[in-house]
Every structure is written in structure tokens, then in C-alpha cells.
Protein backbone atom coordinates (compact mmCIF):
# COMPACT_ATOMS: atom_id res chain seq x y z
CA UNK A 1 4.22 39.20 -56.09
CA UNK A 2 4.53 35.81 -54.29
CA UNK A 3 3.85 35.06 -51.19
CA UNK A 4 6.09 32.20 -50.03
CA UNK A 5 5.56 32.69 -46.53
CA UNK A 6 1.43 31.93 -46.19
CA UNK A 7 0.52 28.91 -43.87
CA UNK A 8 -1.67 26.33 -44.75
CA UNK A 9 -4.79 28.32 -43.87
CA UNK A 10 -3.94 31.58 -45.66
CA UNK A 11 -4.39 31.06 -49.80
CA UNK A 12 -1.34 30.22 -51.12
CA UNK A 13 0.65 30.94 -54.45
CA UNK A 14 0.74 28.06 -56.74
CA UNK A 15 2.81 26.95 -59.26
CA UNK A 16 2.37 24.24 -62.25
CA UNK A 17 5.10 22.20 -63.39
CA UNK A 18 4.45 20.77 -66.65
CA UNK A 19 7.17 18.32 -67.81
CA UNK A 20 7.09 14.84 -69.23
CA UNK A 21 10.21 13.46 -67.84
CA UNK A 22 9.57 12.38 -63.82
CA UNK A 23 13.17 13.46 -62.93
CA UNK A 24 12.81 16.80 -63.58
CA UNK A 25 9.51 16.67 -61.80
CA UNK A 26 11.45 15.52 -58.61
CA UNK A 27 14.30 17.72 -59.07
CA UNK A 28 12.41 20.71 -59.05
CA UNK A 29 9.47 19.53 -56.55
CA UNK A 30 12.55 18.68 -54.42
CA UNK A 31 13.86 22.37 -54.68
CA UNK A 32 10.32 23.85 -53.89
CA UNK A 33 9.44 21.94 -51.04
CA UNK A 34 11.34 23.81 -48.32
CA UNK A 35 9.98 26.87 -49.70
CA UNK A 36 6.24 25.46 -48.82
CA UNK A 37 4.89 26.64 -51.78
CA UNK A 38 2.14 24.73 -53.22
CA UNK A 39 2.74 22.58 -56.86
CA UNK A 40 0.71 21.12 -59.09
CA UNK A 41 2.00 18.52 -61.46
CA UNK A 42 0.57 17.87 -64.96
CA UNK A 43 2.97 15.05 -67.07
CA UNK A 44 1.10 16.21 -70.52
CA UNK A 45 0.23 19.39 -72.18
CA UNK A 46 -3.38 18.19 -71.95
CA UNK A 47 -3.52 17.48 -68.76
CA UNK A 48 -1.77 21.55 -67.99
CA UNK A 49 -4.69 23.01 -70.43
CA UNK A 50 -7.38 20.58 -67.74
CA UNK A 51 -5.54 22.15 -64.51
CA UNK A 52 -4.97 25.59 -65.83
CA UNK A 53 -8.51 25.96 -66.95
CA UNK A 54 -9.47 24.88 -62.97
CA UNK A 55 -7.48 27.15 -61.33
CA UNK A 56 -5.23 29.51 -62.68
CA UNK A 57 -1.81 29.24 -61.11
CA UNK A 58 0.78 31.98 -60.34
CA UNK A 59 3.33 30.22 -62.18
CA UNK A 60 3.79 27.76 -64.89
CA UNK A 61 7.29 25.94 -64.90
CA UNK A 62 7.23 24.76 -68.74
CA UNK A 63 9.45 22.13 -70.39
CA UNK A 64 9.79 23.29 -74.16
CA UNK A 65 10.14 19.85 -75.93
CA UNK A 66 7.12 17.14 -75.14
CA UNK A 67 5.85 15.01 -76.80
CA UNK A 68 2.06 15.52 -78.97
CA UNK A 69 2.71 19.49 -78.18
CA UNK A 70 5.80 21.42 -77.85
CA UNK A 71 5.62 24.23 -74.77
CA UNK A 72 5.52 26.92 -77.09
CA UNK A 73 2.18 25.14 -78.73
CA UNK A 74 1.03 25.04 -74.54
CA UNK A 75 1.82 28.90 -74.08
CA UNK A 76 0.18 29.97 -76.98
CA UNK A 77 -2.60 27.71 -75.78
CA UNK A 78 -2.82 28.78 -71.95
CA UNK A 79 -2.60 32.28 -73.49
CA UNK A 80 -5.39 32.17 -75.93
CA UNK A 81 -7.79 31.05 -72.14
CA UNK A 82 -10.03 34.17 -71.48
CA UNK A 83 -8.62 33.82 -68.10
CA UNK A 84 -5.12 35.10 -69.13
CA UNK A 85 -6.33 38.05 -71.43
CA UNK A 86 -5.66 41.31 -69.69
């Protein structure tokens, strides 16, 4: 369950957006601000599989068609990490 109400001193949720077009990235960094939840942006599929593998988020906002790997490809990347595996 997410936390949405935790200050800056109490660990937070976060969530990764990973999308290749910048105006979704504002749209929906827009949206989640007033909710103070913490976001982390990766612009490639590469650069998700980098920032998931530092810290694994709470959620993972996907955008299906990029370019070099589709987010299906991603997902069944992130879910192959050890850190997913239940």
C-alpha cells in the first residue's frame, strides 16, 4: 500500500516513469506533484533497467511503444531482476 502522505524525512513511495516522449513526462510529473510523491524519470528502457536495478521503486508508469525496446520487452526485463522474484 502507498503511502502518499510521508514527509520528507519519513521514506517515501516512489514511482518510475519511463517514457520517451517529454510531454508525457510533464503531464504526468505535473499530476503527481501535489500528491508529494517522489518520481524518478528514466527517457530509455536502458536507463529504467540502470534505476530499477538501484532502487526498486513501488511503481513503474510504462509507455508500451519506445524506441530500441518496446515496454513489454522492459517488463519482461525488470521481471526477470532477482529483486522482483517472489
Amino acid at each position: 500500500m502507498f503511502d502518499f502522505t510521508s514527509t520528507q524525512n519519513e521514506s517515501r513511495d516512489t514511482i518510475l516513469i519511463v517514457d520517451d516522449s517529454p510531454s508525457d513526462i510533464i503531464s504526468l510529473t505535473t499530476l503527481l506533484k501535489p500528491l508529494n510523491i517522489l518520481t524518478k524519470i528514466a527517457t530509455s528502457p536502458s536507463r529504467a533497467l540502470k534505476l530499477v536495478s538501484n532502487n526498486v521503486p513501488s511503481l513503474i508508469l510504462l509507455d508500451v511503444y519506445m524506441k530500441d525496446m518496446n515496454g513489454f520487452q522492459l517488463c519482461q526485463k525488470i521481471k526477470q531482476n532477482y529483486l522482483f522474484k517472489r
